[in-house]
PDB file of N, CA and C in Angstrom:
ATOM      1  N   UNK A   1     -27.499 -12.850  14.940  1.00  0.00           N
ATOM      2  CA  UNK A   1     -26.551 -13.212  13.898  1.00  0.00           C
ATOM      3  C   UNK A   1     -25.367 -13.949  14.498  1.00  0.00           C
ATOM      4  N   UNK A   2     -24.777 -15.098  13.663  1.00  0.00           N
ATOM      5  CA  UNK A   2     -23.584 -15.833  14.232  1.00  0.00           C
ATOM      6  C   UNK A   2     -23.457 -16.505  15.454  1.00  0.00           C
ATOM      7  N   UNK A   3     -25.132 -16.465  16.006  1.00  0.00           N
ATOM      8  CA  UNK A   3     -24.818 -17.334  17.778  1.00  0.00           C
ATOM      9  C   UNK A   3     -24.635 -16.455  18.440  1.00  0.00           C
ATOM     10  N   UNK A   4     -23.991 -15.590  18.392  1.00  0.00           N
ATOM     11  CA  UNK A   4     -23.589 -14.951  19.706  1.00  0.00           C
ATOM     12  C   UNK A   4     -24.483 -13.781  20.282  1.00  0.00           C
ATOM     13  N   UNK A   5     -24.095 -13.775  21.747  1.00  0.00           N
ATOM     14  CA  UNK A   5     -24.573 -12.779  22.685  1.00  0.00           C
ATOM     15  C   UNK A   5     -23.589 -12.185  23.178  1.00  0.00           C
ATOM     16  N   UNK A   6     -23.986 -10.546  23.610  1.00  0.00           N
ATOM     17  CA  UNK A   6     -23.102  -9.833  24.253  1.00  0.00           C
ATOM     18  C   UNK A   6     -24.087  -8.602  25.310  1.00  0.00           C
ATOM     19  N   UNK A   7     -22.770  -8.815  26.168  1.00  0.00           N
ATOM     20  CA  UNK A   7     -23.651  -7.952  27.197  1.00  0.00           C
ATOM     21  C   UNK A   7     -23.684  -6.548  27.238  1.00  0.00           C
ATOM     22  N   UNK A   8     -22.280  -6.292  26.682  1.00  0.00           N
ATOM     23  CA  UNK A   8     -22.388  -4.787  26.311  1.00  0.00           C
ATOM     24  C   UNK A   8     -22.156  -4.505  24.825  1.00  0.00           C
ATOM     25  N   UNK A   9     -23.150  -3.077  24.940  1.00  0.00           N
ATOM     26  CA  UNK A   9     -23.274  -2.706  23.405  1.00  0.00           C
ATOM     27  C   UNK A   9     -22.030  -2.445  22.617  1.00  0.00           C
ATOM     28  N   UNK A  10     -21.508  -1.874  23.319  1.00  0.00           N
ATOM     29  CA  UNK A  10     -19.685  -1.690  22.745  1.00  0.00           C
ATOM     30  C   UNK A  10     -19.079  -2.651  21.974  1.00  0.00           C
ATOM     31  N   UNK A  11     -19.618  -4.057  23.089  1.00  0.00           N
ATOM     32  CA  UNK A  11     -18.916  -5.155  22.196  1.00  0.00           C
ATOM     33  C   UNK A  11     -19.517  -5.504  21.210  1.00  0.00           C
ATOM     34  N   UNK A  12     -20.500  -5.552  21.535  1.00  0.00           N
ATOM     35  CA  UNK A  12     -21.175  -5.774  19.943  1.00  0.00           C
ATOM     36  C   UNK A  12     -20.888  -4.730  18.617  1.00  0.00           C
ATOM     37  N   UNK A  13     -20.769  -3.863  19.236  1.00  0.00           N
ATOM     38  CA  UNK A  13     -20.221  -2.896  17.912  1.00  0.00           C
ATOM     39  C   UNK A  13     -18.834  -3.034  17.619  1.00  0.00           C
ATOM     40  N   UNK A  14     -17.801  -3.622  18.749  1.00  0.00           N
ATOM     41  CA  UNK A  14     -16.852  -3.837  17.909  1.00  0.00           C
ATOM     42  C   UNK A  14     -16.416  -5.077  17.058  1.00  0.00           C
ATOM     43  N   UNK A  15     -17.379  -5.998  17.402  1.00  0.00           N
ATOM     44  CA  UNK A  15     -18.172  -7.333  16.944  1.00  0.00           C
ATOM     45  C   UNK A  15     -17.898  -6.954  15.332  1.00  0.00           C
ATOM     46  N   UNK A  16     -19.064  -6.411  14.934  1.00  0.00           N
ATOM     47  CA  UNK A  16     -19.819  -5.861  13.859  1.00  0.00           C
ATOM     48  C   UNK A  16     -18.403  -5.120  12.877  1.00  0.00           C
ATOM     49  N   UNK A  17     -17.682  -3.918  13.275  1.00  0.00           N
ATOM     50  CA  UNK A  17     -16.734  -4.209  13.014  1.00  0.00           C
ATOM     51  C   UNK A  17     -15.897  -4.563  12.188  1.00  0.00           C
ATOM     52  N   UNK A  18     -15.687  -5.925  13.130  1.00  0.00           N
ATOM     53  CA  UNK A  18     -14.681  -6.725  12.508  1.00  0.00           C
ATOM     54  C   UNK A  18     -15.167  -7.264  11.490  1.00  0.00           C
ATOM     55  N   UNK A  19     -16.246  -7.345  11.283  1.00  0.00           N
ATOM     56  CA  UNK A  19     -16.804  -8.094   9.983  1.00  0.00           C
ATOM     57  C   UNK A  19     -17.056  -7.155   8.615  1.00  0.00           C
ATOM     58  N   UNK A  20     -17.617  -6.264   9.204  1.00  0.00           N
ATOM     59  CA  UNK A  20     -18.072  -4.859   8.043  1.00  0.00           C
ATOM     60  C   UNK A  20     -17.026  -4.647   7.006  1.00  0.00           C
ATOM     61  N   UNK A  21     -16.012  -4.135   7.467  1.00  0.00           N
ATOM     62  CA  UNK A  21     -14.733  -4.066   6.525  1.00  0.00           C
ATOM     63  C   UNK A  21     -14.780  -2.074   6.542  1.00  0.00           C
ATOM     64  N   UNK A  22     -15.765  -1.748   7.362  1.00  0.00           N
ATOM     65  CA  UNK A  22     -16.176  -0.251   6.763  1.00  0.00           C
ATOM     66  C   UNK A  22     -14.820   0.423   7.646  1.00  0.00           C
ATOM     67  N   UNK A  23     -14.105   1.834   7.248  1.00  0.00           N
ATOM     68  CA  UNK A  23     -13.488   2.177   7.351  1.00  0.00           C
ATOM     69  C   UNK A  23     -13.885   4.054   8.105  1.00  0.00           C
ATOM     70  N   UNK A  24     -14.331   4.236   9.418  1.00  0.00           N
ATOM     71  CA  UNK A  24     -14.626   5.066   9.913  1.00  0.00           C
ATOM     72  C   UNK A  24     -13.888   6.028  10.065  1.00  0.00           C
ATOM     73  N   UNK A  25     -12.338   6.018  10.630  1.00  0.00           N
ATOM     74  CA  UNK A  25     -11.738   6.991  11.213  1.00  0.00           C
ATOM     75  C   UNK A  25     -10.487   7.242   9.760  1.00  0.00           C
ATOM     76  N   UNK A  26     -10.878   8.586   9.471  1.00  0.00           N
ATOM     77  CA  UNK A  26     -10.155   8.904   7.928  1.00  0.00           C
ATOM     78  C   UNK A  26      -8.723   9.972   8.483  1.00  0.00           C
ATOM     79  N   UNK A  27      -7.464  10.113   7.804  1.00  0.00           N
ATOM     80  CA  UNK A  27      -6.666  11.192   8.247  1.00  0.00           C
ATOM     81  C   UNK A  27      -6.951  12.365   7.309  1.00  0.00           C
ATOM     82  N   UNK A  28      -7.169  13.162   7.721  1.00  0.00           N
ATOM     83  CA  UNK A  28      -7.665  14.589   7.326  1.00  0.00           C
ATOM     84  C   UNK A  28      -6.101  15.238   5.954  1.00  0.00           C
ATOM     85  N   UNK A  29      -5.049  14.418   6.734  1.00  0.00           N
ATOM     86  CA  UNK A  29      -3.695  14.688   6.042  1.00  0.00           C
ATOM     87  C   UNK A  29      -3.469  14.496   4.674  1.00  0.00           C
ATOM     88  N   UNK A  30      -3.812  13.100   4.987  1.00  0.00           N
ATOM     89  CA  UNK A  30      -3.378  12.058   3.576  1.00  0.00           C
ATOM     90  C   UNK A  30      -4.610  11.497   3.066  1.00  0.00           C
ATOM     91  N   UNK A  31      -5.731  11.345   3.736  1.00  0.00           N
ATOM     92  CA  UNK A  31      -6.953  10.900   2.981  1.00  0.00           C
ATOM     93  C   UNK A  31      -6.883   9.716   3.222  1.00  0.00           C
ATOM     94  N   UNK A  32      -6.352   8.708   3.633  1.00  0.00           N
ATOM     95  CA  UNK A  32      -6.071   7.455   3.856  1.00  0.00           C
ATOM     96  C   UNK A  32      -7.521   7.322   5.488  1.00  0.00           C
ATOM     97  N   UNK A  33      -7.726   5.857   4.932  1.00  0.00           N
ATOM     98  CA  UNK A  33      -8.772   5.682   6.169  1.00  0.00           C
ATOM     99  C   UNK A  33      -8.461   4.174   7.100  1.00  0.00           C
ATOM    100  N   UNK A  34      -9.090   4.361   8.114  1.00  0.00           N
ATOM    101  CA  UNK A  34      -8.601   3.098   8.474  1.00  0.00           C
ATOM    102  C   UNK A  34      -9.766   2.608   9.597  1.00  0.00           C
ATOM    103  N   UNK A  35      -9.604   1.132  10.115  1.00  0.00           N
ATOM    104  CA  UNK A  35     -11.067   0.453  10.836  1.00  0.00           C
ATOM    105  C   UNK A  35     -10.976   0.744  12.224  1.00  0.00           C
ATOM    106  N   UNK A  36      -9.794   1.250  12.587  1.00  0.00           N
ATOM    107  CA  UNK A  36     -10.213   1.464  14.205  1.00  0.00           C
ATOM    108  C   UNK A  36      -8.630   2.773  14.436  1.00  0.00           C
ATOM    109  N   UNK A  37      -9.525   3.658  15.371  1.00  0.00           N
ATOM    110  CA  UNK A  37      -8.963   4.725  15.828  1.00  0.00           C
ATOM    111  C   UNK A  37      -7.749   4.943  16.086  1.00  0.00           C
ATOM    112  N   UNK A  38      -6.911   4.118  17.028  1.00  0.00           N
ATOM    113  CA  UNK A  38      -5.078   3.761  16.935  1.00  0.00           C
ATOM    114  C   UNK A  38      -4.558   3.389  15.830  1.00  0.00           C
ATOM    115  N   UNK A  39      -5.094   3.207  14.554  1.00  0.00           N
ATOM    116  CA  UNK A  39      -4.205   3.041  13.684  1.00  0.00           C
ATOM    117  C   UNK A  39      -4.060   4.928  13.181  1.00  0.00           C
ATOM    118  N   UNK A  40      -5.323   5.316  13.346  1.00  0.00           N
ATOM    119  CA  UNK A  40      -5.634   6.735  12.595  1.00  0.00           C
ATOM    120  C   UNK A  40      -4.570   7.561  13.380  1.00  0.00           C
ATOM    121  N   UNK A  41      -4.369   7.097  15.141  1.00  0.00           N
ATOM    122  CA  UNK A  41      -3.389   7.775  15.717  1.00  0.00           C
ATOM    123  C   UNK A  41      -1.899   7.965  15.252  1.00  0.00           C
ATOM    124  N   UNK A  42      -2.148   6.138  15.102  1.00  0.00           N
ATOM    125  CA  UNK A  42      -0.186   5.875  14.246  1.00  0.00           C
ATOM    126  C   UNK A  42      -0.216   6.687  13.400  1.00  0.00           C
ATOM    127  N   UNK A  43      -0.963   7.073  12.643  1.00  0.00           N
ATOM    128  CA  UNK A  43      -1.130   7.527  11.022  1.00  0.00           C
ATOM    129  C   UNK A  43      -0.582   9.308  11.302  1.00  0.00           C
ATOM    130  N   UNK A  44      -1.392   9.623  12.343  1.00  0.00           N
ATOM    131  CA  UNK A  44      -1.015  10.603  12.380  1.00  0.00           C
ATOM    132  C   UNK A  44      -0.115  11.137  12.939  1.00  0.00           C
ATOM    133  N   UNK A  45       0.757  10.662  14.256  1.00  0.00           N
ATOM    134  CA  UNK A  45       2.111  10.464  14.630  1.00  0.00           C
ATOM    135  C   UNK A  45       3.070  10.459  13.884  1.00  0.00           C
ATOM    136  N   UNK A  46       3.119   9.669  12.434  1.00  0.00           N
ATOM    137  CA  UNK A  46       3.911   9.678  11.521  1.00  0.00           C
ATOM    138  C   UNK A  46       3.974  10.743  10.697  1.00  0.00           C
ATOM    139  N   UNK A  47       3.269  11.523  10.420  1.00  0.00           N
ATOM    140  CA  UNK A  47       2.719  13.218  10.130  1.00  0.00           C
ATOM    141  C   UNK A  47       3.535  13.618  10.520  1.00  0.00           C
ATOM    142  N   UNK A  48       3.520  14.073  12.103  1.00  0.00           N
ATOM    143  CA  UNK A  48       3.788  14.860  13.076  1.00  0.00           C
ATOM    144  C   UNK A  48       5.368  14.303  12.718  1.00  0.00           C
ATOM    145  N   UNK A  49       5.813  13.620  12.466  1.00  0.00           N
ATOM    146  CA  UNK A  49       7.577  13.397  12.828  1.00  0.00           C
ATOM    147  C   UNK A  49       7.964  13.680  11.228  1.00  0.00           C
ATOM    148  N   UNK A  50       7.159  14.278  10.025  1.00  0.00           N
ATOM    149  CA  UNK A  50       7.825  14.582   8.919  1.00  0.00           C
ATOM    150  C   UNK A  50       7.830  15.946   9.302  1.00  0.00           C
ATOM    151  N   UNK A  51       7.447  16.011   9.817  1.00  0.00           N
ATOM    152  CA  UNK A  51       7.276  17.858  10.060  1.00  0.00           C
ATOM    153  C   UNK A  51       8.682  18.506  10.588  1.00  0.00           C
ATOM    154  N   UNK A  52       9.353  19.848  10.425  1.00  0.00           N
ATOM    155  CA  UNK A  52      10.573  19.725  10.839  1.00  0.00           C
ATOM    156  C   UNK A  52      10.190  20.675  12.177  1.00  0.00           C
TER     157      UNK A  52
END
């Protein structure tokens, strides 16, 4: 698909990805989801600092 080659599988999955639109890593908090894992971190960092 698209021409391209890759040598590692990783990249190709993060290839794939970027195109999918699918939303894997969900916050358990707020229900909110998002496409790649450091945002789910930000997401949840921001949690952690409403908390007193």
């Amino acid at each position: 698909e698209g021409g391209q080659s890759f040598i590692r599988t990783s990249d190709l999955v993060v290839h794939k990805q970027l195109h999918s639109g699918e939303k894997h890593h969900r916050c358990l908090e707020c229900g909110k989801s998002f496409r790649w894992s450091c945002y789910l971190t930000r997401q949840q960092k921001i949690h952690m600092a409403e908390r007193p």
